[in-house]
PDB file of N, CA and C in Angstrom:
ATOM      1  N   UNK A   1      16.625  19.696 -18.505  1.00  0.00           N
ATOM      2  CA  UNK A   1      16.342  18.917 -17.325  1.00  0.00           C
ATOM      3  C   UNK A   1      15.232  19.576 -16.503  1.00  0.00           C
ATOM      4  N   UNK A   2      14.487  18.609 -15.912  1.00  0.00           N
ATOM      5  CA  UNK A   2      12.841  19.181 -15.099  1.00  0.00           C
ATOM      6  C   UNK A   2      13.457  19.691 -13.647  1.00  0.00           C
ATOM      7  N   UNK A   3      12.794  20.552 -13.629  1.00  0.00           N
ATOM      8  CA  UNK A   3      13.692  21.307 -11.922  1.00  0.00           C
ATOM      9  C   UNK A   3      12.309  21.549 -11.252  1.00  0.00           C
ATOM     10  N   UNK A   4      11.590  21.166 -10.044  1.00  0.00           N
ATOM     11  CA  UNK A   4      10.626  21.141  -9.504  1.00  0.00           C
ATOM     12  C   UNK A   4      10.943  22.072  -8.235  1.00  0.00           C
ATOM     13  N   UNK A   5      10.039  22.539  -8.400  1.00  0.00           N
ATOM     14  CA  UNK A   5      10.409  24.047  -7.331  1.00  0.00           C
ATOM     15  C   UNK A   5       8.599  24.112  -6.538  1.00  0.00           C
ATOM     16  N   UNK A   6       8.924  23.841  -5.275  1.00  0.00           N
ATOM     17  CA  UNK A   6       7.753  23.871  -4.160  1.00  0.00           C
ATOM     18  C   UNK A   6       8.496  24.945  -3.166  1.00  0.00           C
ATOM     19  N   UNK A   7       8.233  26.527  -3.010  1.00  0.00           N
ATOM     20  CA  UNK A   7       8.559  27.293  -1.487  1.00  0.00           C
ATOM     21  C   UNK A   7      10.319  27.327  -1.836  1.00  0.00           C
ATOM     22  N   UNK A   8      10.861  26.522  -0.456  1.00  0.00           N
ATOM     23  CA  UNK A   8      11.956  26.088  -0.217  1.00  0.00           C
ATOM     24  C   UNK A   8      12.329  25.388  -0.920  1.00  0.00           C
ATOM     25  N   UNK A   9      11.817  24.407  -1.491  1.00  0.00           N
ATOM     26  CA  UNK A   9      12.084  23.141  -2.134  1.00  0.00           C
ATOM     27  C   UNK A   9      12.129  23.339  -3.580  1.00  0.00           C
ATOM     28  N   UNK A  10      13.608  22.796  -3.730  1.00  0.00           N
ATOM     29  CA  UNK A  10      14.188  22.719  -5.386  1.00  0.00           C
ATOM     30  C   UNK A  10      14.459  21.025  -5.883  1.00  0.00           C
ATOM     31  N   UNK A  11      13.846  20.287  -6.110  1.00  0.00           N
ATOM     32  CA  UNK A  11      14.122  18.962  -6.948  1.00  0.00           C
ATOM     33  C   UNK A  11      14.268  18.935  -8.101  1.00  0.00           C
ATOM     34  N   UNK A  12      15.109  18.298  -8.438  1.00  0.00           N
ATOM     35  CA  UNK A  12      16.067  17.683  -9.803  1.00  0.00           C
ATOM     36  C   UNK A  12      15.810  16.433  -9.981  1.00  0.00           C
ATOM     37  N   UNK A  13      14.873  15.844 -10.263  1.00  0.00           N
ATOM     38  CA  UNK A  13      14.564  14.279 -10.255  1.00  0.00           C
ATOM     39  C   UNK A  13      15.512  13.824 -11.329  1.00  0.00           C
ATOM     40  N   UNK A  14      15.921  13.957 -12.657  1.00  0.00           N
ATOM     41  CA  UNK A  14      17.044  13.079 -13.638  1.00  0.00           C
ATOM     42  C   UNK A  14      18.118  13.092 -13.081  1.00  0.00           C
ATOM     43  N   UNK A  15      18.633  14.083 -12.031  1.00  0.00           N
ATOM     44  CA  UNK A  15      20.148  14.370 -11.247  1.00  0.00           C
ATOM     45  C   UNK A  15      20.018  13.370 -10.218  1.00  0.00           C
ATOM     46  N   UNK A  16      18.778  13.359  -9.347  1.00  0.00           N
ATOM     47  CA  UNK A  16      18.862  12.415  -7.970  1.00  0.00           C
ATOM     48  C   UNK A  16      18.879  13.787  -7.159  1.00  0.00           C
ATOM     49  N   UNK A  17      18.544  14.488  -7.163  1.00  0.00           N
ATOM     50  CA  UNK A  17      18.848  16.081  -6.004  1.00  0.00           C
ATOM     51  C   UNK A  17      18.096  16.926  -5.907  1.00  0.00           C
ATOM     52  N   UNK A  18      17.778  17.281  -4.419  1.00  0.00           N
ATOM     53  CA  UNK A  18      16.847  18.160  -4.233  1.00  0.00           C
ATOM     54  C   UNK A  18      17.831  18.742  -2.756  1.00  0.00           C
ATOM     55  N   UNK A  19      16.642  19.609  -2.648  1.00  0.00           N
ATOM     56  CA  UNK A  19      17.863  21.111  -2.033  1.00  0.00           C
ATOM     57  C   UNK A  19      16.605  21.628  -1.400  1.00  0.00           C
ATOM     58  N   UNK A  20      16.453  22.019   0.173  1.00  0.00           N
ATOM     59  CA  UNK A  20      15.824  22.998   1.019  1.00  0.00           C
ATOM     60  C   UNK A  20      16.560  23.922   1.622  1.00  0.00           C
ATOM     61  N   UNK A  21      15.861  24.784   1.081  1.00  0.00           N
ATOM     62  CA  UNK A  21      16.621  26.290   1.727  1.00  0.00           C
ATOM     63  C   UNK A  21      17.883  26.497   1.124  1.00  0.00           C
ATOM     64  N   UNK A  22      17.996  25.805   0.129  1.00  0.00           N
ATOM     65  CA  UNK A  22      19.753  26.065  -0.827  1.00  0.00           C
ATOM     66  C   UNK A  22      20.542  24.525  -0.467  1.00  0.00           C
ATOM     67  N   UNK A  23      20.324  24.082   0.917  1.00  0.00           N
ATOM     68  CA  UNK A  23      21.122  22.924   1.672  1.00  0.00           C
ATOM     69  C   UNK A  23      20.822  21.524   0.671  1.00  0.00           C
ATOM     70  N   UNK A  24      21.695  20.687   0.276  1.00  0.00           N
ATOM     71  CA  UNK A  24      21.197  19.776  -0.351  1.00  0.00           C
ATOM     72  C   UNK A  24      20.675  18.789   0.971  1.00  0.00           C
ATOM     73  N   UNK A  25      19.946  18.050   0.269  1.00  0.00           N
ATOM     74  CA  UNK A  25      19.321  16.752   0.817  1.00  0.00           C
ATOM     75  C   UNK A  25      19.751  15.689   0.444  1.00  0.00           C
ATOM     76  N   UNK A  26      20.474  14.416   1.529  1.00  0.00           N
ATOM     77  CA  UNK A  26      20.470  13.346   1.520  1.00  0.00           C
ATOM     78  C   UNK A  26      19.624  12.360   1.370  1.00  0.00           C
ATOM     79  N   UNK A  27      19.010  12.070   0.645  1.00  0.00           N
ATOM     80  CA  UNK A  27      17.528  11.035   0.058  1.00  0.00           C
ATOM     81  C   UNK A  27      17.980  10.388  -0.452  1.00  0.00           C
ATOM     82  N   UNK A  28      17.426   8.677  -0.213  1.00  0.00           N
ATOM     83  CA  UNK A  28      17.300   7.692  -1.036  1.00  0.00           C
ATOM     84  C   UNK A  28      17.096   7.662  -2.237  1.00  0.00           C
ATOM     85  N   UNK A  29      16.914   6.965  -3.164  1.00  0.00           N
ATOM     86  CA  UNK A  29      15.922   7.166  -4.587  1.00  0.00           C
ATOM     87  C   UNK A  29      14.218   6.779  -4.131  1.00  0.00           C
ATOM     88  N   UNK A  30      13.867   6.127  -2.854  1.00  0.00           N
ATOM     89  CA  UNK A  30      12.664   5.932  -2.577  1.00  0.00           C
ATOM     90  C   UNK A  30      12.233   7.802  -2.245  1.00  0.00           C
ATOM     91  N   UNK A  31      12.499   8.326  -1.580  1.00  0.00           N
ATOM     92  CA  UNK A  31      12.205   9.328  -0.650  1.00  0.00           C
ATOM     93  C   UNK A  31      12.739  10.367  -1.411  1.00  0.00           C
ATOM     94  N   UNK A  32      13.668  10.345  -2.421  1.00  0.00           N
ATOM     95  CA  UNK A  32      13.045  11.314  -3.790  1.00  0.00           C
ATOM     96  C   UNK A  32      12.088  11.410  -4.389  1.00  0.00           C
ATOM     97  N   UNK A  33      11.963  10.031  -4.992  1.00  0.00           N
ATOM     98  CA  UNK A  33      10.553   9.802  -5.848  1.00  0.00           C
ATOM     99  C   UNK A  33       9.783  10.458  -4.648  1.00  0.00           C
ATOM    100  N   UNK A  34       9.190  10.050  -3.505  1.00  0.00           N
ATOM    101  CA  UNK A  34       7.982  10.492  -2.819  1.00  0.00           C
ATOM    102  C   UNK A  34       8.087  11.623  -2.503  1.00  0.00           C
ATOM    103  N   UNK A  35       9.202  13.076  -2.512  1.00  0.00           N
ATOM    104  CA  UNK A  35       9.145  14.287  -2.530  1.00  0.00           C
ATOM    105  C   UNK A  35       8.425  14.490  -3.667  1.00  0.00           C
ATOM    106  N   UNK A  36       9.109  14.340  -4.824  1.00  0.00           N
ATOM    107  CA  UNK A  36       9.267  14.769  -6.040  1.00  0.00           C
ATOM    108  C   UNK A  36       7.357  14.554  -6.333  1.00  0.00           C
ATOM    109  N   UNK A  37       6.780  13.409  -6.056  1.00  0.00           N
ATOM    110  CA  UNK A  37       5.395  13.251  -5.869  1.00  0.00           C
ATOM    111  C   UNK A  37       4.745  14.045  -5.727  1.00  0.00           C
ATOM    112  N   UNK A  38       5.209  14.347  -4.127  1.00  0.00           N
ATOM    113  CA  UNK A  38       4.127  15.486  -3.236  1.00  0.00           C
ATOM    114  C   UNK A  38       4.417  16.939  -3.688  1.00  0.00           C
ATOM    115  N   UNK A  39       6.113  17.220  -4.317  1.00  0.00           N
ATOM    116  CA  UNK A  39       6.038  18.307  -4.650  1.00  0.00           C
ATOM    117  C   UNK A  39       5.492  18.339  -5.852  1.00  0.00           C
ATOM    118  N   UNK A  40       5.140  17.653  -6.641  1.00  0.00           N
ATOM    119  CA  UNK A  40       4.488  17.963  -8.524  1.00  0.00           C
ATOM    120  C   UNK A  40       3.074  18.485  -7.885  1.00  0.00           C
ATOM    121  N   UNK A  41       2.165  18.157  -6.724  1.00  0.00           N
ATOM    122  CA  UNK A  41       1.404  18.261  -6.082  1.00  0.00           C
ATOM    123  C   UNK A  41       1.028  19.006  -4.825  1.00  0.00           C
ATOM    124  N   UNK A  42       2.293  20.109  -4.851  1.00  0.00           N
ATOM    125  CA  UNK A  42       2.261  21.006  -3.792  1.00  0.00           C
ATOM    126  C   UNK A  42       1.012  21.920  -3.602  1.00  0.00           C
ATOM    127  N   UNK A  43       0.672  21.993  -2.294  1.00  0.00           N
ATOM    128  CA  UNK A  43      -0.559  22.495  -1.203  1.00  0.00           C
ATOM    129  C   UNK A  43      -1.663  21.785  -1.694  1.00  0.00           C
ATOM    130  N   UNK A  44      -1.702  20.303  -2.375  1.00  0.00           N
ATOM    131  CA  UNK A  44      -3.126  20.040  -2.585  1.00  0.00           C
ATOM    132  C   UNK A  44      -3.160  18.402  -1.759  1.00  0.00           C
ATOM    133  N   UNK A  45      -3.707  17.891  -1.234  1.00  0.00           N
ATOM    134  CA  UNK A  45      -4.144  16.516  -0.719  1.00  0.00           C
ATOM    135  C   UNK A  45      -3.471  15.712  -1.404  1.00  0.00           C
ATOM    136  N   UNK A  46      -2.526  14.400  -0.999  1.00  0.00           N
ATOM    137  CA  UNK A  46      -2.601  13.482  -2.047  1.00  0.00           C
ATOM    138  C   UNK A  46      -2.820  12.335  -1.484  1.00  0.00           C
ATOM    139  N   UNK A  47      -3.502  10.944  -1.651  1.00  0.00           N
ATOM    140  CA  UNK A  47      -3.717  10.629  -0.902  1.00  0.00           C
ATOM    141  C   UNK A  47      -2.595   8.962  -0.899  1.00  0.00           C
ATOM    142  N   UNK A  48      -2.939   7.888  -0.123  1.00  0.00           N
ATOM    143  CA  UNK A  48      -1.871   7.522  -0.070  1.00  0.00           C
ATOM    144  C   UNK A  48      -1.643   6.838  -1.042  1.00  0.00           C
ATOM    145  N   UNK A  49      -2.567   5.940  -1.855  1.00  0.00           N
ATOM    146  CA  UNK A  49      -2.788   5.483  -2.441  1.00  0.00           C
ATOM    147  C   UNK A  49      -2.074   5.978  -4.354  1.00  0.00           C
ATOM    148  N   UNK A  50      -2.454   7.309  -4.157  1.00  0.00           N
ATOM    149  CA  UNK A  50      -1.773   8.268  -5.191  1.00  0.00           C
ATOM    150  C   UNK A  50      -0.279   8.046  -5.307  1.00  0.00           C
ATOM    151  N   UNK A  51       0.055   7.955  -3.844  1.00  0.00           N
ATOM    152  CA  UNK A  51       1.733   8.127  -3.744  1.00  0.00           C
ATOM    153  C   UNK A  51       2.101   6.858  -3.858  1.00  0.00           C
ATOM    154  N   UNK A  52       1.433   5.786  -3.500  1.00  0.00           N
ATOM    155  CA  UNK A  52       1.907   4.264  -3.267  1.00  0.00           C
ATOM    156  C   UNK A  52       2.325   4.080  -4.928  1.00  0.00           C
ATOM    157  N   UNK A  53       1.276   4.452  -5.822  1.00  0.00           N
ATOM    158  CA  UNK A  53       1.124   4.187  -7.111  1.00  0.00           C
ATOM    159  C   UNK A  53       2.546   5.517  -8.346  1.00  0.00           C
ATOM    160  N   UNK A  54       2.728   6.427  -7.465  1.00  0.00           N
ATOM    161  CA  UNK A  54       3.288   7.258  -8.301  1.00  0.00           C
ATOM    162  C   UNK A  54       5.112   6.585  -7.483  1.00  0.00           C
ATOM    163  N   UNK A  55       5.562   5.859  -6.400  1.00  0.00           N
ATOM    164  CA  UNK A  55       6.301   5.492  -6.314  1.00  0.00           C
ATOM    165  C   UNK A  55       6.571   4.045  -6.368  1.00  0.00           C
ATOM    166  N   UNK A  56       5.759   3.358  -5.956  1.00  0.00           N
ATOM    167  CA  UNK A  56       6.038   1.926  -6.049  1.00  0.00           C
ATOM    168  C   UNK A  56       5.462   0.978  -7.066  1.00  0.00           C
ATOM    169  N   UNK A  57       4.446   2.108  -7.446  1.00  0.00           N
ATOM    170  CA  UNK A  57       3.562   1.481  -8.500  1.00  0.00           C
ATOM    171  C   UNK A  57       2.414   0.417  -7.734  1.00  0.00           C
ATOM    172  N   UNK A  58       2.239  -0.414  -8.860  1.00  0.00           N
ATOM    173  CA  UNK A  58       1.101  -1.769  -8.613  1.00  0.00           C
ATOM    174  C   UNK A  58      -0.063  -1.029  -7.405  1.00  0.00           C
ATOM    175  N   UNK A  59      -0.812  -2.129  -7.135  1.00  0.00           N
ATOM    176  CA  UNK A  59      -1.998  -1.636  -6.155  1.00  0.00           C
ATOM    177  C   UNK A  59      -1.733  -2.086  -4.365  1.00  0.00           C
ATOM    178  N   UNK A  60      -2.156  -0.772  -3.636  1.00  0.00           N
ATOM    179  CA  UNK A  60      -2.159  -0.499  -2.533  1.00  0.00           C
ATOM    180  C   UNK A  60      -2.892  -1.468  -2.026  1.00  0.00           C
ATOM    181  N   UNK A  61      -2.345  -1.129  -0.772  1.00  0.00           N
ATOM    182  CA  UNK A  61      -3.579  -2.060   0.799  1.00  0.00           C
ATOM    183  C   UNK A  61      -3.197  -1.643   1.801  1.00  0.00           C
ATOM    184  N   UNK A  62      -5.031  -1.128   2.476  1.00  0.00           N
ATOM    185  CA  UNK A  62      -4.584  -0.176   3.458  1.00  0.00           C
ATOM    186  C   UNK A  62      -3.349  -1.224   4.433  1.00  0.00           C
ATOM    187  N   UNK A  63      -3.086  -2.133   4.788  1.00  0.00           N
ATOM    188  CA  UNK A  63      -2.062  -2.448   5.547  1.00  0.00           C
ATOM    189  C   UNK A  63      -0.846  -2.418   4.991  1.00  0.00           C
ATOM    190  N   UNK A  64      -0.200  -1.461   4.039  1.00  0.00           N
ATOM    191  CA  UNK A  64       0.958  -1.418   3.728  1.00  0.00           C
ATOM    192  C   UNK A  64       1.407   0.075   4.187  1.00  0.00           C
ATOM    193  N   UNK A  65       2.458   0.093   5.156  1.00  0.00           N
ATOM    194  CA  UNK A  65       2.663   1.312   5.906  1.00  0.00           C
ATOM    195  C   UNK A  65       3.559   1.881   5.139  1.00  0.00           C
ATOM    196  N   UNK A  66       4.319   1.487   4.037  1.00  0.00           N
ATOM    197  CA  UNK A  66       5.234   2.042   3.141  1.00  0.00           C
ATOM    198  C   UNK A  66       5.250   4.011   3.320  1.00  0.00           C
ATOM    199  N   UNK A  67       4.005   4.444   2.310  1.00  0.00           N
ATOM    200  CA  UNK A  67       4.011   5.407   2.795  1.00  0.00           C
ATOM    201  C   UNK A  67       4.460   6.259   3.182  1.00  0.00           C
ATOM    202  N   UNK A  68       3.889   6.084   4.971  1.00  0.00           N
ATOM    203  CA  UNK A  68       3.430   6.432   6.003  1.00  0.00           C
ATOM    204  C   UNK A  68       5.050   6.524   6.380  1.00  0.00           C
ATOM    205  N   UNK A  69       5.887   5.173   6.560  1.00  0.00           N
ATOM    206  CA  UNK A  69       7.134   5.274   6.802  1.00  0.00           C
ATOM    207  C   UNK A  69       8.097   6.430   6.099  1.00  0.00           C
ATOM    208  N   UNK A  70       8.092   5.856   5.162  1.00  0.00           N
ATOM    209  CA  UNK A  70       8.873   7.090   3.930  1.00  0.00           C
ATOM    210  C   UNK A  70       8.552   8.474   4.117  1.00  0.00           C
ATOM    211  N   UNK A  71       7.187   8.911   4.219  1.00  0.00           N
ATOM    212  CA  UNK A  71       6.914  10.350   5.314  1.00  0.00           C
ATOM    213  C   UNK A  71       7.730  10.274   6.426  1.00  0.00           C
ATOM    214  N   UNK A  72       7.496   9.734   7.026  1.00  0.00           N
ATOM    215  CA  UNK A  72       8.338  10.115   8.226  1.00  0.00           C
ATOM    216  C   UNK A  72       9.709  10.413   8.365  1.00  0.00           C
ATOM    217  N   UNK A  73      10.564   9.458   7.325  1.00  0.00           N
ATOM    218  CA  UNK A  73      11.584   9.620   7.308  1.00  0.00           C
ATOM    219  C   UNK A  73      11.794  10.918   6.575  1.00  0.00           C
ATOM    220  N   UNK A  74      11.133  11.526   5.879  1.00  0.00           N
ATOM    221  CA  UNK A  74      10.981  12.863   4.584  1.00  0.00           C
ATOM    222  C   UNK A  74      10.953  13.771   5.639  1.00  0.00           C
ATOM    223  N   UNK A  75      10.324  13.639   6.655  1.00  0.00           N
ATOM    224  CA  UNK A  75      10.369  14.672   7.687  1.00  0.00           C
ATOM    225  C   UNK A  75      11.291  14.738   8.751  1.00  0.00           C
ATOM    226  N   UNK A  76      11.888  13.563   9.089  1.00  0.00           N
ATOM    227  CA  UNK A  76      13.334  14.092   9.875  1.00  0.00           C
ATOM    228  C   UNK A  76      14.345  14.433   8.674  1.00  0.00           C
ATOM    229  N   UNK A  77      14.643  14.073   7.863  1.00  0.00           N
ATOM    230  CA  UNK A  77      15.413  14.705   7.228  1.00  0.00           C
ATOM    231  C   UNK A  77      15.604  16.424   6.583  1.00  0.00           C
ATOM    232  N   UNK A  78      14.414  16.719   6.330  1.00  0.00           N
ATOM    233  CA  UNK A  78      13.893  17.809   6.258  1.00  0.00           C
ATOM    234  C   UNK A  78      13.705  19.087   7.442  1.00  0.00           C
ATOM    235  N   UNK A  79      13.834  18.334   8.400  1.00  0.00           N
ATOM    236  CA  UNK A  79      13.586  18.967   9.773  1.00  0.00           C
ATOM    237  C   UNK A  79      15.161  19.368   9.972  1.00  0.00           C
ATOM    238  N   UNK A  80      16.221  18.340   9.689  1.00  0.00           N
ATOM    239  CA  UNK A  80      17.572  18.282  10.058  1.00  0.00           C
ATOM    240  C   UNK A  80      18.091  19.853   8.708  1.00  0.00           C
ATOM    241  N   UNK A  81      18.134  20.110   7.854  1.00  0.00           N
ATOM    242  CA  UNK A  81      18.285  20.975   7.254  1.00  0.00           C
ATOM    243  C   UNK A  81      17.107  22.764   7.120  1.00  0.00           C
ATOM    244  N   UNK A  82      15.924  22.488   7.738  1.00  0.00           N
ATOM    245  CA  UNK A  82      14.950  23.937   8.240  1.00  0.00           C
ATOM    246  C   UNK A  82      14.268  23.115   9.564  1.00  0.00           C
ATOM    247  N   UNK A  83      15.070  23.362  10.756  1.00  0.00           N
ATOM    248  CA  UNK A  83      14.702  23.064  11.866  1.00  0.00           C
ATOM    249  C   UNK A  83      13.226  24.080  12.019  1.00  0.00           C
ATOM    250  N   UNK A  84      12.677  23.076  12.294  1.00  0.00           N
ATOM    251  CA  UNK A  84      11.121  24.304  13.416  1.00  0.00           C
ATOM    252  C   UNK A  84      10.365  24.517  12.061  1.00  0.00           C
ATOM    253  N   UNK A  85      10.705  23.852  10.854  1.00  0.00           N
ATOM    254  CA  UNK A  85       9.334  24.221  10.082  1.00  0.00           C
ATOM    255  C   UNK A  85       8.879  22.688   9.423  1.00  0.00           C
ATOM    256  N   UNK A  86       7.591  22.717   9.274  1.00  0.00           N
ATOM    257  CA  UNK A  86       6.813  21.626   8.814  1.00  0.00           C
ATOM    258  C   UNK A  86       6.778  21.699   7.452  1.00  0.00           C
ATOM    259  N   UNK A  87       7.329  20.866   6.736  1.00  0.00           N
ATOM    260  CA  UNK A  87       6.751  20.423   5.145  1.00  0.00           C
ATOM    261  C   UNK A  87       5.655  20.332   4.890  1.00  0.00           C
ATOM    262  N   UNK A  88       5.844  18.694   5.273  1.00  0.00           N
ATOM    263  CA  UNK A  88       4.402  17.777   4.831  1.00  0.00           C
ATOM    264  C   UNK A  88       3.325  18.064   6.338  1.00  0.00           C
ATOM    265  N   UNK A  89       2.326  17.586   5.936  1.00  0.00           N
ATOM    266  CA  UNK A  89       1.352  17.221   6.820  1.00  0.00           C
ATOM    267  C   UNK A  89       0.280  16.357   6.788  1.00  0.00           C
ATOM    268  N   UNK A  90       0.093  15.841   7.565  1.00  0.00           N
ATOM    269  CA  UNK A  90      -0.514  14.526   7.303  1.00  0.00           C
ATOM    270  C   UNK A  90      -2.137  15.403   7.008  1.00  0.00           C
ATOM    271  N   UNK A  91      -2.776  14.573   6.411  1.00  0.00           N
ATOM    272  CA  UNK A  91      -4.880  15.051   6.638  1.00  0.00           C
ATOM    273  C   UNK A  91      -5.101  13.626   6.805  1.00  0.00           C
ATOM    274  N   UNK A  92      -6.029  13.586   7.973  1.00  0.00           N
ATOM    275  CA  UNK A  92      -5.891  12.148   9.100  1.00  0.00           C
ATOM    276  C   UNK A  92      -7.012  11.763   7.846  1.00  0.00           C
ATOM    277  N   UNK A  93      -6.957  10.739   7.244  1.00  0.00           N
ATOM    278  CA  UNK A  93      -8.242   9.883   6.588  1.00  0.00           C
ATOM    279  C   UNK A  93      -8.409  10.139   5.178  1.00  0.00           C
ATOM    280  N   UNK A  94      -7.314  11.138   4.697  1.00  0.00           N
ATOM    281  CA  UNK A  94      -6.858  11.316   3.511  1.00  0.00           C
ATOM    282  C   UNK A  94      -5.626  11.375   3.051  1.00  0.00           C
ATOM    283  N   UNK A  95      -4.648  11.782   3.453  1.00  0.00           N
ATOM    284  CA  UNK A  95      -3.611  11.541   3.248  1.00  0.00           C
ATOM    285  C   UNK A  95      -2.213  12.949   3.542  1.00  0.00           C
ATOM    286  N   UNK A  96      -1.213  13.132   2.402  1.00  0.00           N
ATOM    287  CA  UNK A  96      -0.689  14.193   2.998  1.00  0.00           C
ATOM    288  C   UNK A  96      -0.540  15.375   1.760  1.00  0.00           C
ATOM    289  N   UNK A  97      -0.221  16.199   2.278  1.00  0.00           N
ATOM    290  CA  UNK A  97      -0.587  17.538   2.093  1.00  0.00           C
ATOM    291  C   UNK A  97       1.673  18.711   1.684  1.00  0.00           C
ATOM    292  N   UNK A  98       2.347  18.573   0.712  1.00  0.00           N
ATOM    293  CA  UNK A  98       3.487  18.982   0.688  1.00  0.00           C
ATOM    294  C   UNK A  98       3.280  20.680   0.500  1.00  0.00           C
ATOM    295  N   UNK A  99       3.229  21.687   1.454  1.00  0.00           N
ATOM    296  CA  UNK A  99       3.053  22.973   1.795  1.00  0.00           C
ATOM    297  C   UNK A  99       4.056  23.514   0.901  1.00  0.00           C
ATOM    298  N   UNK A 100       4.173  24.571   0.347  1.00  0.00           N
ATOM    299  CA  UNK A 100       5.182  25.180  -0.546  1.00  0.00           C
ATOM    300  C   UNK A 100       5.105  26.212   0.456  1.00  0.00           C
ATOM    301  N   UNK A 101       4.775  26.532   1.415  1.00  0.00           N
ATOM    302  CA  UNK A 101       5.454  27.594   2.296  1.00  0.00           C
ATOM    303  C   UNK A 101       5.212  27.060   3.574  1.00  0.00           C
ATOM    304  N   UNK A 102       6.392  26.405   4.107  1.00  0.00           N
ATOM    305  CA  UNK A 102       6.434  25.482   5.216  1.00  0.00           C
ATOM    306  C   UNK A 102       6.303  26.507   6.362  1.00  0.00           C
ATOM    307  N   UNK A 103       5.049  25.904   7.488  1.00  0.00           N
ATOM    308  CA  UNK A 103       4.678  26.375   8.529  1.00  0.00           C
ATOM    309  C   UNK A 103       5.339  25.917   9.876  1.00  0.00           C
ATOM    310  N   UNK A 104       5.421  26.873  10.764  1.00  0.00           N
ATOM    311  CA  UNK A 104       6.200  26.939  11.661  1.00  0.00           C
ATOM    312  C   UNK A 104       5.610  25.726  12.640  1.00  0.00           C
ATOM    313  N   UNK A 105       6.400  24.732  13.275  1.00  0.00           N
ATOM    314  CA  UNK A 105       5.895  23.419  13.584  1.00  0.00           C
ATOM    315  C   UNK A 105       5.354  24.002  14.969  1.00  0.00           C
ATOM    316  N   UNK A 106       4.105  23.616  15.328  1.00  0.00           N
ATOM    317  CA  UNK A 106       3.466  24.114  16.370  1.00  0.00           C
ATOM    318  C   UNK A 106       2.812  22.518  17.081  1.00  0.00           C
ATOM    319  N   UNK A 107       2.512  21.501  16.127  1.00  0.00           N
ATOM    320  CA  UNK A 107       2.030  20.760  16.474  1.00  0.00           C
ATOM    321  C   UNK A 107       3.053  20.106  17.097  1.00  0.00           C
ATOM    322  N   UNK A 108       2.724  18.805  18.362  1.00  0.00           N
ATOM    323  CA  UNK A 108       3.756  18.371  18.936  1.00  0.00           C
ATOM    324  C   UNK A 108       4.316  17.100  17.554  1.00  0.00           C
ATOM    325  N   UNK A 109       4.079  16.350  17.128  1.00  0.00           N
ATOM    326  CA  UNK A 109       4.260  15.879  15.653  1.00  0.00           C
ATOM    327  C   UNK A 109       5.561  16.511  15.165  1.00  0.00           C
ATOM    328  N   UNK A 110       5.605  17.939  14.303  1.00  0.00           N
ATOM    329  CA  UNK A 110       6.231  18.231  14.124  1.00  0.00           C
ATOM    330  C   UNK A 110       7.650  19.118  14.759  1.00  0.00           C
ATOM    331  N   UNK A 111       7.470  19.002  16.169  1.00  0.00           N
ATOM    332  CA  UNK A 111       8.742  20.016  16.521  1.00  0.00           C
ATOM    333  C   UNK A 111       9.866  18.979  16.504  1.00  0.00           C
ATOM    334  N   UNK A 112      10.797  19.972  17.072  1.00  0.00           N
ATOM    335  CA  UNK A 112      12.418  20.205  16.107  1.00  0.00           C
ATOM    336  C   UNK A 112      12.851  18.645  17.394  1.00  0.00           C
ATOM    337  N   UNK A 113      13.444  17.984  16.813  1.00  0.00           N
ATOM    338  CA  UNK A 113      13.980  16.624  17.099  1.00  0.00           C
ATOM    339  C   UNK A 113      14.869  17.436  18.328  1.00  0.00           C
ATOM    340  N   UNK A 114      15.811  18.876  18.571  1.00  0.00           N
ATOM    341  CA  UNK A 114      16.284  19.207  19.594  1.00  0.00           C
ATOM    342  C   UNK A 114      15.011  19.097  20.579  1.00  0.00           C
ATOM    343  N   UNK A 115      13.773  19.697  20.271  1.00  0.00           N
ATOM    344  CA  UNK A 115      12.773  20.022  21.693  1.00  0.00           C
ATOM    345  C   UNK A 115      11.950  18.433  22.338  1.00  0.00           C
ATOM    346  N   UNK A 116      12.390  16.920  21.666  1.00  0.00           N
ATOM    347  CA  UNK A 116      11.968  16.138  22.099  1.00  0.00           C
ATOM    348  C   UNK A 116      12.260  15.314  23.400  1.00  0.00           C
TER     349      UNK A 116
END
């Protein structure tokens, strides 16, 4: 079985399971697939279009926020198990970026759902 290992991040895509910091993660099968994406692709750009196609398949348009949503949700969840550190990150006009050594959230974006 394929075990995808980004930093913190351990995914099991044939199981359905991935694990930060040891803690398992509650994920959809959408918001697996789009870890499992960004992590085959850890610290390099991907853009959205890449991810639209490696999870949903068929062809993108920039007005489909899919994505964009599914990030977001990847990041409160992620936040809820390593409070105060950033995964993903967006690159404004390219897309996002899955860090294998998650940085301490400094931007207002990423702080801890307690400091909002």
């Amino acid at each position: 079985m394929e075990t995808i290992t980004a930093g913190k991040l351990e995914i099991r895509p044939a199981e359905y399971l991935a694990f930060a910091d040891g803690q398992p993660l509650k994920l959809t099968v959408r918001e697996l697939q789009l870890l499992t994406a960004l992590a085959r692709r850890a610290d390099r750009i991907v853009t959205r279009e890449e991810l639209h196609e490696a999870v949903w398949g068929g062809s993108y348009t920039k007005a489909d926020r899919s994505v964009d949503v599914y990030v977001g949700k990847l990041r409160q969840k992620l936040e809820q198990v390593s409070p105060g550190c950033s995964f993903i990150h967006t690159h404004f006009g390219f897309g996002y970026r899955l860090a294998s050594t998650p940085e301490a959230s400094s931007h207002p974006f990423y702080r801890s759902a307690t400091d909002r």
